[in-house]
Protein backbone atom coordinates (compact mmCIF):
# COMPACT_ATOMS: atom_id res chain seq x y z
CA UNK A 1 0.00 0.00 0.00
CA UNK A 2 1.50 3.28 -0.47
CA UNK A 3 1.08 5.52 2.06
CA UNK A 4 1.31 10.02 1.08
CA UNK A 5 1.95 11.94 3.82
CA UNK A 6 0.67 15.24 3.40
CA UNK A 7 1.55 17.86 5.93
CA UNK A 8 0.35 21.54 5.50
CA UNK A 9 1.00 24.59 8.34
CA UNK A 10 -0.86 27.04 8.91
CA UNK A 11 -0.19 30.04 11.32
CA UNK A 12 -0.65 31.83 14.31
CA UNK A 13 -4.08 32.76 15.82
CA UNK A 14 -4.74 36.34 16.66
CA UNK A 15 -4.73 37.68 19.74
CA UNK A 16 -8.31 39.21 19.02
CA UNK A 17 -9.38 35.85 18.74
CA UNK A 18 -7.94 35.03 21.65
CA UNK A 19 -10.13 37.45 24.07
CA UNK A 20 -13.51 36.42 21.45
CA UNK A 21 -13.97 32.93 22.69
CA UNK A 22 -13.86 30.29 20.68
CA UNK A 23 -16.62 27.56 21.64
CA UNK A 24 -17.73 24.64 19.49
CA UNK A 25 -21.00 22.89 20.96
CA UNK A 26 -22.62 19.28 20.05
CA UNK A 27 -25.54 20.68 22.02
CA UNK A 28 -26.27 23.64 19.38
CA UNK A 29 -26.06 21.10 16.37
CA UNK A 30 -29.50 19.91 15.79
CA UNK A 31 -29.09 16.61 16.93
CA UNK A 32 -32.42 14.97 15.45
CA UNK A 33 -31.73 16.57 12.19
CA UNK A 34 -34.04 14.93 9.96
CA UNK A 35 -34.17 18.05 7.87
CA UNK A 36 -36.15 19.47 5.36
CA UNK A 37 -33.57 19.41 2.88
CA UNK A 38 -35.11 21.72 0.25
CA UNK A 39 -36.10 24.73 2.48
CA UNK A 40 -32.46 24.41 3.54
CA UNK A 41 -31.28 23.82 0.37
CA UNK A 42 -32.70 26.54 -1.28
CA UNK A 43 -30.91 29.56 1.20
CA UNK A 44 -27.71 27.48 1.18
CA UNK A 45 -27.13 26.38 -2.39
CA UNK A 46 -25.88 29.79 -3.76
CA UNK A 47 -22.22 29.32 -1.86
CA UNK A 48 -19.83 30.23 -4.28
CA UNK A 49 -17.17 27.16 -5.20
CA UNK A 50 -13.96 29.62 -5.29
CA UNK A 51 -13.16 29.01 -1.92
CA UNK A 52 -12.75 25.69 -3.22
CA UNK A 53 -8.82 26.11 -3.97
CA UNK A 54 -8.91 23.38 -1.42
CA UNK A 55 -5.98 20.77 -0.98
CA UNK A 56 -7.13 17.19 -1.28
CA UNK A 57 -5.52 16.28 2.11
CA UNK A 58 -4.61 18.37 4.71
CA UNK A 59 -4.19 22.05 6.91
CA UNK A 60 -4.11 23.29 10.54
CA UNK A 61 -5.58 26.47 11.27
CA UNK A 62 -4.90 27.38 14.51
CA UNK A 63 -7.16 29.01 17.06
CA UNK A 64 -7.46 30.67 21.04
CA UNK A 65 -5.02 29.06 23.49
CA UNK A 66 -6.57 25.98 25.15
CA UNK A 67 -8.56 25.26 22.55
CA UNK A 68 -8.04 24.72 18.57
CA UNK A 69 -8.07 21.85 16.05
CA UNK A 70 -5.58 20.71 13.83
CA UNK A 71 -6.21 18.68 10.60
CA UNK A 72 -3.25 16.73 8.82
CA UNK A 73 -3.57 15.08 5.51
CA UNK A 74 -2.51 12.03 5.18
CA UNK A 75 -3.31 10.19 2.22
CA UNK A 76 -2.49 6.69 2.24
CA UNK A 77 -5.35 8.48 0.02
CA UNK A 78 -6.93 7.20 -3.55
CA UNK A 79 -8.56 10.48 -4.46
CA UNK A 80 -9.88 9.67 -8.06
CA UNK A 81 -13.98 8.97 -6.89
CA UNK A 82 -16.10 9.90 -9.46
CA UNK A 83 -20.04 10.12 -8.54
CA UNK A 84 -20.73 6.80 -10.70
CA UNK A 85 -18.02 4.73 -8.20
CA UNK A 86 -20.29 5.41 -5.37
CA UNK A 87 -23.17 2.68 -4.50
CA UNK A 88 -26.06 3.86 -2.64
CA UNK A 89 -27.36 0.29 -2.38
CA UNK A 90 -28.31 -0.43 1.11
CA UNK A 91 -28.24 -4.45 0.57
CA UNK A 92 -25.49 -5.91 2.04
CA UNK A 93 -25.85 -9.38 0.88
CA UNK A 94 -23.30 -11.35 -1.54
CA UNK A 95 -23.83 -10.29 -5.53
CA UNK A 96 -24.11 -12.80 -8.01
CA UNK A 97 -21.18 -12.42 -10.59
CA UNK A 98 -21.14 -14.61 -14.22
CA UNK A 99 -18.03 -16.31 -14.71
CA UNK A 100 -17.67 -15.46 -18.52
CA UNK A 101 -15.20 -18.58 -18.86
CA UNK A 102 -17.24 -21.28 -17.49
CA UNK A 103 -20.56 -19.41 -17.28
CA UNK A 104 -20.29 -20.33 -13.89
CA UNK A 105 -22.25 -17.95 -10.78
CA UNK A 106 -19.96 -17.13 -8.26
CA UNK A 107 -20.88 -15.89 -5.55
CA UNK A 108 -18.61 -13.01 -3.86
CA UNK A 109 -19.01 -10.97 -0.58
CA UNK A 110 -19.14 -7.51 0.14
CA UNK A 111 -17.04 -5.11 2.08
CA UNK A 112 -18.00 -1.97 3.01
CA UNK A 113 -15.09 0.82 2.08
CA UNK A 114 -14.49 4.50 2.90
CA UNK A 115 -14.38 6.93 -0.11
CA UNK A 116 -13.25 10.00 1.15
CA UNK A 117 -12.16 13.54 -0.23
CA UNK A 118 -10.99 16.86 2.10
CA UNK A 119 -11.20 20.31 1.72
CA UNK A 120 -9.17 22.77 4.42
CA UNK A 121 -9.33 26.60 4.32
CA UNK A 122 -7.06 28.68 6.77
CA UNK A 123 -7.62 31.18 8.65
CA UNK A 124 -7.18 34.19 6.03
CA UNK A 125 -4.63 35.74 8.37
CA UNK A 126 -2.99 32.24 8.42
CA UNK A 127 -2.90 31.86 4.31
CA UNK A 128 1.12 32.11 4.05
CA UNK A 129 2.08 30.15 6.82
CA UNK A 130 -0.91 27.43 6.37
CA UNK A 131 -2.35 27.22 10.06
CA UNK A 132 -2.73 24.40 12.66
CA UNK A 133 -4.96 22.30 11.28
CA UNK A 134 -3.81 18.71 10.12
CA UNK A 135 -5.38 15.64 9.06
CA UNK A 136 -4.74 12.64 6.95
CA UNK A 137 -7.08 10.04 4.71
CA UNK A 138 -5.77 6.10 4.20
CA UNK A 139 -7.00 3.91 1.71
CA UNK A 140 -6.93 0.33 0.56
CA UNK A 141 -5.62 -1.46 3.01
CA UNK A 142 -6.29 0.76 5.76
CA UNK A 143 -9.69 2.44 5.91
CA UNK A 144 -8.71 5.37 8.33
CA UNK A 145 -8.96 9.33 8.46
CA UNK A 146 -7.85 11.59 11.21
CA UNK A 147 -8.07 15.07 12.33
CA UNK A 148 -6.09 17.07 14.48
CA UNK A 149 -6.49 20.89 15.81
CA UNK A 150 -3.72 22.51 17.27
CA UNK A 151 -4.18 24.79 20.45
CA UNK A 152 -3.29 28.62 18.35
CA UNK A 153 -3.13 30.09 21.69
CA UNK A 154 0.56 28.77 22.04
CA UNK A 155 1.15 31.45 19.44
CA UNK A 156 1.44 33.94 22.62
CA UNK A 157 4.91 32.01 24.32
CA UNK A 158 6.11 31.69 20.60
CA UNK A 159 5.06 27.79 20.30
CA UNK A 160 3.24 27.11 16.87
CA UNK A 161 0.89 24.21 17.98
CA UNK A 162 0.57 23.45 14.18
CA UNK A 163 3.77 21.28 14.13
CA UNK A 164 2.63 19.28 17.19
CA UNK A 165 -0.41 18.76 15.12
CA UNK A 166 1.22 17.55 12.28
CA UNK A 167 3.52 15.14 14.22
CA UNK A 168 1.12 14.17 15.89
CA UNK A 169 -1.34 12.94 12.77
CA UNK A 170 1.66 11.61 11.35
CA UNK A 171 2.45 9.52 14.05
CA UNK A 172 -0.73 8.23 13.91
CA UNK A 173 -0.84 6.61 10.10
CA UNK A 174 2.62 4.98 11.22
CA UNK A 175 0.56 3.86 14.36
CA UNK A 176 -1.78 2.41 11.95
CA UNK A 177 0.02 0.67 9.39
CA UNK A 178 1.55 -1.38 12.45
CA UNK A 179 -2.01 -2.78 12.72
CA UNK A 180 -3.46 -5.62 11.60
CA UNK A 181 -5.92 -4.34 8.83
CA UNK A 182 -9.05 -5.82 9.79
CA UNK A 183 -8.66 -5.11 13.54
CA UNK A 184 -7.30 -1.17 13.92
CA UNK A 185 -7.79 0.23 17.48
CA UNK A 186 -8.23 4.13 17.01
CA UNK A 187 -7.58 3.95 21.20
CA UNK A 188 -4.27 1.95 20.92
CA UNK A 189 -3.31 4.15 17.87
CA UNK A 190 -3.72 7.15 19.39
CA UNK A 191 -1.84 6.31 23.08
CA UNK A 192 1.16 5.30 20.37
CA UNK A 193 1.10 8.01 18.48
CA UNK A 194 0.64 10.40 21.71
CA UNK A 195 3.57 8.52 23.16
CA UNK A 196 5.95 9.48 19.90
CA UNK A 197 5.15 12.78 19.88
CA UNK A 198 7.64 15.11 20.96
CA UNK A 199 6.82 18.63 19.69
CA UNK A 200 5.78 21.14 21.96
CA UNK A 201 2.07 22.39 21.55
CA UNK A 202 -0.99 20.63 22.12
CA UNK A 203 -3.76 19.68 20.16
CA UNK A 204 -7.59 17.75 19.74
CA UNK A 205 -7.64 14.32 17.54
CA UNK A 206 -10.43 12.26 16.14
CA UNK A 207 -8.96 9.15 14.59
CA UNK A 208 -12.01 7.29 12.81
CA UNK A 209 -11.52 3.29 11.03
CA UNK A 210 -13.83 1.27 9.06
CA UNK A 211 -13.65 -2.22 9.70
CA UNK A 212 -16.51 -4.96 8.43
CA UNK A 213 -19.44 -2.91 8.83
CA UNK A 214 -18.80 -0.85 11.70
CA UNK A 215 -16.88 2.30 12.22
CA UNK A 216 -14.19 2.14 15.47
CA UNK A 217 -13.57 5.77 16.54
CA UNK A 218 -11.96 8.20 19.11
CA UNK A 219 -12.32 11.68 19.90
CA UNK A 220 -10.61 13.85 22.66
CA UNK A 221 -12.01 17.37 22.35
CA UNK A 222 -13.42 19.41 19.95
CA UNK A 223 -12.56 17.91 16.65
CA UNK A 224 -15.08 15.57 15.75
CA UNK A 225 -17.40 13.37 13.05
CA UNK A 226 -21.34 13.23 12.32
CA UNK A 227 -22.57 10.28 10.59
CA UNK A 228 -25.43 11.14 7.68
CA UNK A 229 -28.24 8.41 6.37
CA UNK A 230 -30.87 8.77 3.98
CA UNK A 231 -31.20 12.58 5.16
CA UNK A 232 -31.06 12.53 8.52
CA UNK A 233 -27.87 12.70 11.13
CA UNK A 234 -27.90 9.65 12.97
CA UNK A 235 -24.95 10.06 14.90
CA UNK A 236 -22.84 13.19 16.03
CA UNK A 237 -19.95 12.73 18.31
CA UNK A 238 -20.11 15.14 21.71
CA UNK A 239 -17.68 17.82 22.40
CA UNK A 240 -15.38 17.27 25.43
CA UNK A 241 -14.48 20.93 27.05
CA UNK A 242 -13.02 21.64 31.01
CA UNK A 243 -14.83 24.67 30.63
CA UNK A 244 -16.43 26.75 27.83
CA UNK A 245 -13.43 27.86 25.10
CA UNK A 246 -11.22 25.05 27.59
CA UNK A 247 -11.33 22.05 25.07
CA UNK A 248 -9.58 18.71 25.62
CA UNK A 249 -6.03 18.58 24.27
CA UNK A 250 -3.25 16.36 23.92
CA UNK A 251 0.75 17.62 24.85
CA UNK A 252 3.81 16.39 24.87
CA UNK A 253 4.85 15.25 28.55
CA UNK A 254 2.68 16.27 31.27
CA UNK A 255 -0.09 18.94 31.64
CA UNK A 256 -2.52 17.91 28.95
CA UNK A 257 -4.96 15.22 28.75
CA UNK A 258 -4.19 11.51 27.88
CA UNK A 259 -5.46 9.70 25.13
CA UNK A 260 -7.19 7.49 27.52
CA UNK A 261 -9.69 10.56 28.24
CA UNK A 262 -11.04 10.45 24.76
CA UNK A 263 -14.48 9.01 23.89
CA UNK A 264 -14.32 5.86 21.76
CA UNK A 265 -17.42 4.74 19.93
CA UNK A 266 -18.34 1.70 17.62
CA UNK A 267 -21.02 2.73 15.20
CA UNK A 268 -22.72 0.38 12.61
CA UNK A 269 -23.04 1.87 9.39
CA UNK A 270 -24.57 0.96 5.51
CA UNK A 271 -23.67 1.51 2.16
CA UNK A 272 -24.67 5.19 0.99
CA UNK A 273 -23.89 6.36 4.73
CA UNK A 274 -21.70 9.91 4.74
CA UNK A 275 -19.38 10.47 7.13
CA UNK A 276 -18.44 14.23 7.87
CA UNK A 277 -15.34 14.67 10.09
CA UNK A 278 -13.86 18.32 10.90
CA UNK A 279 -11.99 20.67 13.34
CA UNK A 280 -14.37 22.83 15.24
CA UNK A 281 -13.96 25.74 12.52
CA UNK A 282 -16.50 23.68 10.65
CA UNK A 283 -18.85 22.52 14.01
CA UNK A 284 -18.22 26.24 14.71
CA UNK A 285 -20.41 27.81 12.22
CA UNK A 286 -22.47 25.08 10.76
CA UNK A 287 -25.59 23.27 12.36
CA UNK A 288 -25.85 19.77 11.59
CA UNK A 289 -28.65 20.19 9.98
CA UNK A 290 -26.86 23.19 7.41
CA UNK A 291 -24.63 20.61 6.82
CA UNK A 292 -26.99 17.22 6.26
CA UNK A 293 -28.70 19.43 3.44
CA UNK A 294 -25.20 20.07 1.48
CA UNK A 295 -24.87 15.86 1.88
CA UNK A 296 -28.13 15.18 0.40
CA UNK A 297 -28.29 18.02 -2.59
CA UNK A 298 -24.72 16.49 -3.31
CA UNK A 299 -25.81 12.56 -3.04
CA UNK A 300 -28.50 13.92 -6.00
CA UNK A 301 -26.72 15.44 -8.13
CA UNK A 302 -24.03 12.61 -7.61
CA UNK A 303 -21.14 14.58 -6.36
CA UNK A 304 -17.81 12.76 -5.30
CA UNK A 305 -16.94 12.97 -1.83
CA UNK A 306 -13.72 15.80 -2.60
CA UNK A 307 -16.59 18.21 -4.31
CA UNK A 308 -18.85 18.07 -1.41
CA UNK A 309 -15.92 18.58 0.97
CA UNK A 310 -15.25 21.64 -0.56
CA UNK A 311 -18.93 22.74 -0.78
CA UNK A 312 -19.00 22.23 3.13
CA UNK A 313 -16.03 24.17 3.77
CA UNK A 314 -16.75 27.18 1.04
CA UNK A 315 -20.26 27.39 3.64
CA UNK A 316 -18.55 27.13 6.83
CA UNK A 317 -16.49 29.94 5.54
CA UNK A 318 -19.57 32.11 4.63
CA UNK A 319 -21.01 31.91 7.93
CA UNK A 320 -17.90 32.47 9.46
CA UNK A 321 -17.96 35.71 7.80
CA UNK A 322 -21.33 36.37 8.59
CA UNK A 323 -21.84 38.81 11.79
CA UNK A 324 -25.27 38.95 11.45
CA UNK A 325 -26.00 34.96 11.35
CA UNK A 326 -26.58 33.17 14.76
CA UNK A 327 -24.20 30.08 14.92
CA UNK A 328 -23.48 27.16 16.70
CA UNK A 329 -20.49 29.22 18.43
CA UNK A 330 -22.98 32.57 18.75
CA UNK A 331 -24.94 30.53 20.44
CA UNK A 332 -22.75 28.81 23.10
CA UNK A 333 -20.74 32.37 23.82
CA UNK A 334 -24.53 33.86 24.87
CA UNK A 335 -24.94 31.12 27.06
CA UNK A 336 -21.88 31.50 28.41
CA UNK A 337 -22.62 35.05 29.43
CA UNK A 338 -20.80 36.61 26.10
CA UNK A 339 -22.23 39.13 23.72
CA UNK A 340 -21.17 37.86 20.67
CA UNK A 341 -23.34 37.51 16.92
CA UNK A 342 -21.86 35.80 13.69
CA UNK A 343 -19.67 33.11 13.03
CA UNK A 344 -15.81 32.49 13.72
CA UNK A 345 -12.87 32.95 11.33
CA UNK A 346 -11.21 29.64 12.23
CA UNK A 347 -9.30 27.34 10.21
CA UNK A 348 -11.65 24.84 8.18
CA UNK A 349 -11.36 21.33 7.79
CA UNK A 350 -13.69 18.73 6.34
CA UNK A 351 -13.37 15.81 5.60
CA UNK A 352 -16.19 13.97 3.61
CA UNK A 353 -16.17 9.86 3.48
CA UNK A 354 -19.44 7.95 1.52
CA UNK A 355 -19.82 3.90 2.61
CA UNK A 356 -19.75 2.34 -0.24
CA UNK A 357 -20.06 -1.65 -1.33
CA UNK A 358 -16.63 -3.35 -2.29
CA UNK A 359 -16.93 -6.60 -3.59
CA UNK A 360 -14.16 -8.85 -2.32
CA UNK A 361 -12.84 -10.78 -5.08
């Protein structure tokens, strides 16, 4: 299998931002999102695709001190999905294949496999240096993606959190490619790759692998991944925080949290389920529900997963923009006692997986 490592940087988070608080919040995402896609689809559909100059794999955008995500790209990624390679076919039984030699019927079973595709926008102030976001995507023999946020607010003691980030989603594909494919521990690969990490920073993780027809996941902080079927979110993984704008981290040595204070989840899944994984600058300024209704117009109009990554992203931006728009973060900043309206310039990561069938030959 060949395995792409691709890191990206991005820079330093302002001060401003800093003193703004920075909150991401499970509890403002409509959890029973069940949506009226067209009414949703019909405000949102007009985002423009030229924030799109997207990378296929991977940033870090950085945020406020004890709290940012970093997303690393990692391909051990296959990135040519067109819409046609993607089977919305909830049956999960063997198919019937014709042996054209003997005219034989064979019968074959199917996997279930992860096609995925990523979009990351920086922080505009971070453009040139590429933020502190950091995430990776593996293929073929491994069915894994990962996210990572680094903590910007290390900016301030001249630390950039970014390159812990990186390291740290790095460590975590060579974590994974000493597993045995068709038994990967996200909670063992993350306490090795914690354990190898030796840059100084600190950052949230959510390591997510397919295996048989279940997805095996971890998430420490606020990072994190929503599962999408036939319209609806069906799953959406909690935020961990000490404290509002306090998220979970990971550091090197002692004083952050351990990877054993994560949330690990096993979650069944079917062909034509969407996976949506990001760093809180996406959770920041979408609603699940925002975000279920970009799934399903791009399902229709049979989008690959690297198109509707960017489509995500380009609208997370918008509302981030947007200081008239209440937001997931509005929202949890006025219940924690702040005035604050609009969305949050973050760093943007997304990264978009469909369930598809694989027959095993």
């Amino acid at each position: 299998m060949q395995s792409v490592v691709v890191l990206k940087l991005n820079a330093i988070v302002s001060r401003a931002l800093l003193n703004q608080v920075t909150a991401q919040s499970s509890l403002f995402r409509n959890r029973s999102s069940c949506l009226n896609a067209r009414t949703i689809l019909r405000r949102h559909e007009q985002v423009k695709s030229s924030f799109a100059a997207c990378r296929h794999f991977v940033r870090k955008n950085g945020r406020s001190l004890l709290r940012n995500n970093h997303t690393f790209s990692a391909p051990c990624f296959s990135i040519g999905v067109n819409a046609h390679d993607v089977s919305f076919d909830r049956s999960s039984r063997g198919e019937s294949i014709r042996n054209s030699s003997s005219d034989q019927i064979v019968l074959r079973e199917k996997s279930l496999k992860l096609f995925s595709g990523s979009c990351y926008l920086p922080h505009p102030d971070k453009e040139q240096t590429g933020g502190e976001d950091a995430h990776f995507i593996c293929v073929d023999d491994y069915q894994a993606i990962g996210v990572a946020d680094g903590v910007g607010g290390w900016a301030d003691v001249g630390i950039d959190a970014g390159e812990f980030a990186r390291e740290l989603m790095s460590n975590t594909v060579s974590a994974i490619k000493e597993e045995l494919k068709d038994s990967i521990n996200p909670s063992r690969v993350l306490e090795k790759a914690h354990s190898k990490t030796k840059s100084e920073g600190s950052s949230t993780a959510c390591i997510i692998a397919l295996i048989d027809k279940r997805i095996h996941a971890i998430n420490l902080g606020d990072s994190g991944f929503m599962v999408v079927r036939d319209g609806c979110t069906v799953f959406e993984s909690p935020v961990q925080q000490h404290d509002f704008n306090f998220t979970y981290q990971l550091k090197s040595g002692s004083g952050g949290d351990l990877p054993s204070s994560g949330q690990a989840f096993t979650i069944p899944i079917s062909p034509g389920d969407v996976i949506i994984t990001g760093t809180d600058g996406l959770f920041d300024n979408l609603y699940n529900n925002e975000i279920t209704a970009v799934i399903v117009h791009a399902v229709r109009a049979g989008l690959g997963p690297q198109v509707t990554a960017q489509k995500i992203a380009a609208l997370a931006r918008q509302r981030a923009q947007d200081k008239n728009r209440q937001t997931p973060f509005s929202a949890a900043a006025q219940d924690a006692g702040y005035m604050y309206h609009g969305g949050k310039l973050d760093d943007i990561t997304v990264v978009v997986s469909y369930i598809t069938n694989s027959i095993i030959t």
